[in-house]
Protein backbone atom coordinates (compact mmCIF):
# COMPACT_ATOMS: atom_id res chain seq x y z
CA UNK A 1 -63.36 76.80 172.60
CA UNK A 2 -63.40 73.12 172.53
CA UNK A 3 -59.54 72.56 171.77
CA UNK A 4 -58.46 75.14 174.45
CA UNK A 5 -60.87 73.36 177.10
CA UNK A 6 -59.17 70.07 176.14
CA UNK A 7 -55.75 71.70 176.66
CA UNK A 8 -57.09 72.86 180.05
CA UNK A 9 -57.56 69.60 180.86
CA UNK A 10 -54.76 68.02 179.65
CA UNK A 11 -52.36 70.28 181.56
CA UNK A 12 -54.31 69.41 184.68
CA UNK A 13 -52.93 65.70 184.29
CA UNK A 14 -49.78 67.28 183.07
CA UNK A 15 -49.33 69.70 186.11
CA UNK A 16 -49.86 65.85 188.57
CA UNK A 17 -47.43 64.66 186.70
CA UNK A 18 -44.87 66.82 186.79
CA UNK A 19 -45.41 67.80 190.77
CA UNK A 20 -44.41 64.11 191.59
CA UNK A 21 -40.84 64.44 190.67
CA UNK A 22 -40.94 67.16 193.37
CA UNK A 23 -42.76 64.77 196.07
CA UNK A 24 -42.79 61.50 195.58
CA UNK A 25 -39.66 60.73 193.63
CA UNK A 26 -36.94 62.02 196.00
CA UNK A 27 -39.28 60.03 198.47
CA UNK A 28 -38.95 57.16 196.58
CA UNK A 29 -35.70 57.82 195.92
CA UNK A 30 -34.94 57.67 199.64
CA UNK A 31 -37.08 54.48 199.85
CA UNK A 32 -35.20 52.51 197.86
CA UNK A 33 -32.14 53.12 200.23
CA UNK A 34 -29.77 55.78 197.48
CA UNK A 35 -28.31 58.69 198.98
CA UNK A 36 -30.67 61.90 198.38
CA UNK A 37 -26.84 64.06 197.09
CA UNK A 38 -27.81 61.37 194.24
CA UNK A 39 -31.31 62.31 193.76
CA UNK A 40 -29.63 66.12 193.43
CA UNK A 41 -27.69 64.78 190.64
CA UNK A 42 -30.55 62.69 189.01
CA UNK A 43 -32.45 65.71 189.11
CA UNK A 44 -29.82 68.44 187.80
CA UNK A 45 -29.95 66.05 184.90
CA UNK A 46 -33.43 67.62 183.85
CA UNK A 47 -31.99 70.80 183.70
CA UNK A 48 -28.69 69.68 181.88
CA UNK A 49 -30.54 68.01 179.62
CA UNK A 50 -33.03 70.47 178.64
CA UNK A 51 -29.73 73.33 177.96
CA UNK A 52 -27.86 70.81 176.03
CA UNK A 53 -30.82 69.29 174.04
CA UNK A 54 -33.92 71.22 173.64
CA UNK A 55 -33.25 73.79 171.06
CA UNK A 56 -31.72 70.92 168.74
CA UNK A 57 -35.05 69.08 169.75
CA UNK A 58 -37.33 71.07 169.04
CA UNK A 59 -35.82 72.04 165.51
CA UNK A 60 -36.53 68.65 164.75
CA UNK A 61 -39.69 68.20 165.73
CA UNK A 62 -40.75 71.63 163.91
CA UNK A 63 -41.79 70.10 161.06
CA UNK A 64 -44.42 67.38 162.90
CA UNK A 65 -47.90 68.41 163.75
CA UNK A 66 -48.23 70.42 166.68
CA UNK A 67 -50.71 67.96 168.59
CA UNK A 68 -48.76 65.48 167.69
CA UNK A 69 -45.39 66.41 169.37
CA UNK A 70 -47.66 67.53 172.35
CA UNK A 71 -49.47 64.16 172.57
CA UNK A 72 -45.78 62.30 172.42
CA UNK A 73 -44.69 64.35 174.99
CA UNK A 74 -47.25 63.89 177.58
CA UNK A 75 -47.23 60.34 177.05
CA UNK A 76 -43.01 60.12 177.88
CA UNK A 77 -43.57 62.48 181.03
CA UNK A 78 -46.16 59.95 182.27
CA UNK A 79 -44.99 57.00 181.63
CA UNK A 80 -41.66 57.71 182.58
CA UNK A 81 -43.21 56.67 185.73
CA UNK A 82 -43.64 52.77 184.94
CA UNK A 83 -39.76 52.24 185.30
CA UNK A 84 -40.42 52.32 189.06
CA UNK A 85 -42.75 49.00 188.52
CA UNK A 86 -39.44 48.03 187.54
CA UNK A 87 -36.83 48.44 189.17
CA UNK A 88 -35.81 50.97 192.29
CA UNK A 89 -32.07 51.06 191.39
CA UNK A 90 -30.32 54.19 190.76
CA UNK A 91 -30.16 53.26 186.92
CA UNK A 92 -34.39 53.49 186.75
CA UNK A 93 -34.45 56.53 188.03
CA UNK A 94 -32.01 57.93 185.69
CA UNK A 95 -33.67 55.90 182.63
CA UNK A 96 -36.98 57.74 184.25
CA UNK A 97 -35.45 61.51 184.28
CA UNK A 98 -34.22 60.62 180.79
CA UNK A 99 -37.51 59.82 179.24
CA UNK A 100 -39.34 62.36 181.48
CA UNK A 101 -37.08 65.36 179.85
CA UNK A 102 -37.78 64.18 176.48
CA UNK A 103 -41.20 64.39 177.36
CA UNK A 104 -40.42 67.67 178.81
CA UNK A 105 -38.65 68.84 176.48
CA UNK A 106 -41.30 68.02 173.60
CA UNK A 107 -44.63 68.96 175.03
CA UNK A 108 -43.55 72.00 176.49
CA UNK A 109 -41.71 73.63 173.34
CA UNK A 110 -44.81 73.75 171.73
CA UNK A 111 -47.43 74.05 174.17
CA UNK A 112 -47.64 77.72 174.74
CA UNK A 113 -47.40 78.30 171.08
CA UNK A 114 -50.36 76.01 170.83
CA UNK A 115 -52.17 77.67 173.25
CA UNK A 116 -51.84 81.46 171.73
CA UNK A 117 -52.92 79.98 168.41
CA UNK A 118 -56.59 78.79 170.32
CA UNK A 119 -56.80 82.58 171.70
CA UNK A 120 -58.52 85.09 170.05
CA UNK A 121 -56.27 88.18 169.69
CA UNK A 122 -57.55 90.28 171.68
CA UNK A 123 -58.24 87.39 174.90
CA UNK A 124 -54.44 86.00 174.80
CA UNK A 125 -54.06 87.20 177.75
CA UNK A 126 -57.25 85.37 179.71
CA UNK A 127 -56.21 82.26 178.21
CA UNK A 128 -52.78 82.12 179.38
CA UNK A 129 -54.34 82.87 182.59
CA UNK A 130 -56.53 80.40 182.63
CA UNK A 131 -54.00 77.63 181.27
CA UNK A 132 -52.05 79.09 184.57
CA UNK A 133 -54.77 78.25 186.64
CA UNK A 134 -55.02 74.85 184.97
CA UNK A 135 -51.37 74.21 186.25
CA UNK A 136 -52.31 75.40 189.78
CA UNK A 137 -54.93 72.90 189.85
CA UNK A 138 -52.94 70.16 188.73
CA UNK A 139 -49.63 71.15 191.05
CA UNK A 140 -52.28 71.14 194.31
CA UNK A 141 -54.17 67.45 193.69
CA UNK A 142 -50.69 66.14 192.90
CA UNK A 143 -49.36 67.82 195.96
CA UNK A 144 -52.81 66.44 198.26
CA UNK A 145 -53.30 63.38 196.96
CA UNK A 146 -50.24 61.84 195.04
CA UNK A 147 -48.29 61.52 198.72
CA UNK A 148 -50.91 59.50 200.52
CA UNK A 149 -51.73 57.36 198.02
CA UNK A 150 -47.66 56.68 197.44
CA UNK A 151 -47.49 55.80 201.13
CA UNK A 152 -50.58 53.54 200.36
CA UNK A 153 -50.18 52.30 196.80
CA UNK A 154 -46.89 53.18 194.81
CA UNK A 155 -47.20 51.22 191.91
CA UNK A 156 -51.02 52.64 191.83
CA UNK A 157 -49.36 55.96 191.85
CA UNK A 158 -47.29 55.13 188.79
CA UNK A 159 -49.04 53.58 186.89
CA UNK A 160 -51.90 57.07 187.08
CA UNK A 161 -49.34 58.72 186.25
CA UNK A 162 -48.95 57.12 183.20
CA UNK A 163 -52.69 57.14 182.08
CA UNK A 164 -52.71 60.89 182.82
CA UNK A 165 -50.33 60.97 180.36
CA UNK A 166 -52.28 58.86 177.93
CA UNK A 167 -55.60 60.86 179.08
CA UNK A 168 -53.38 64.23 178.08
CA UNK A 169 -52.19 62.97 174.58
CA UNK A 170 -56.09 61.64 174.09
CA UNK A 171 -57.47 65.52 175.07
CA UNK A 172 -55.17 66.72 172.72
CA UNK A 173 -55.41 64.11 169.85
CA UNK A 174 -58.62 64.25 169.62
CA UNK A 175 -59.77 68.06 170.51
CA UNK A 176 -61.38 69.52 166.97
CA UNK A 177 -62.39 73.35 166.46
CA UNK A 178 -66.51 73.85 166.22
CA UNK A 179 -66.64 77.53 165.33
């Protein structure tokens, strides 16, 4: 199952992606000298954002192509990242959470659904299994490797996070069916 491999994969970048605002961007945060009660507040925004706005989101991105809304997702989450090459004030990291969520908020609407639709009936359960395991992955080479190479290389660091997120959008784009 071609697509669903490619979805795999994708959520592997995905899962980096999303693990570094958990590590590196309160450490960042910190870094560029802004209280952390701030980074609290940056990062209730997610949350906020995604009760306020995803439903209404989501209803109006129903009617676009499912790999499409994915793709445009996956691309915001990672290159949400870039505003760090930027700027380290307190209003990058908000513009960053902002986009991020969007991201968020538009990949991961649909990406379950997507997922059941690549599963046989009577395997649904494997493959959201296996898409777990996918997220695992991702969450522990993010964890491993995304802190040393911040302490070595930030801007390295964001700027792989965006091309995961281009890498993601590509699996996805580009996946076809071959049954």
């Amino acid at each position: 199952n071609k697509p669903f491999l490619a979805l795999f994969a994708a959520c592997v970048c995905i899962a980096w992606i999303f693990r570094q605002t958990n590590t590196t961007f309160p450490l960042h945060f910190e870094r560029n000298g802004l209280s952390l009660h701030l980074c609290g507040l940056v990062l209730a925004m997610n949350g906020v954002m995604i009760c306020l706005f995803e439903v209404p989101l989501a209803a109006g991105l129903r009617l676009w192509p499912v790999k499409q809304v994915l793709a445009l997702g996956y691309i915001l989450m990672g290159a949400s990242f870039l505003t760090f090459l930027v700027s380290g004030s307190l209003t990058a990291f908000v513009l960053m959470m902002v986009v991020f969520t969007i991201g968020e908020m538009s990949a991961f609407s649909r990406q379950q659904a997507y997922s059941a639709s690549l599963a046989p009936d009577d395997m649904r359960g494997r493959y959201v299994g296996f898409l777990s395991f996918a997220w695992c992955a991702g969450n522990t080479a993010s964890s491993a490797l995304g802190m040393p190479l911040y302490d070595h290389h930030p801007t390295v660091l964001w700027t792989l996070n965006a091309a995961l997120g281009v890498v993601a959008a590509a699996l996805i784009l580009y996946s076809r069916r071959t049954t």
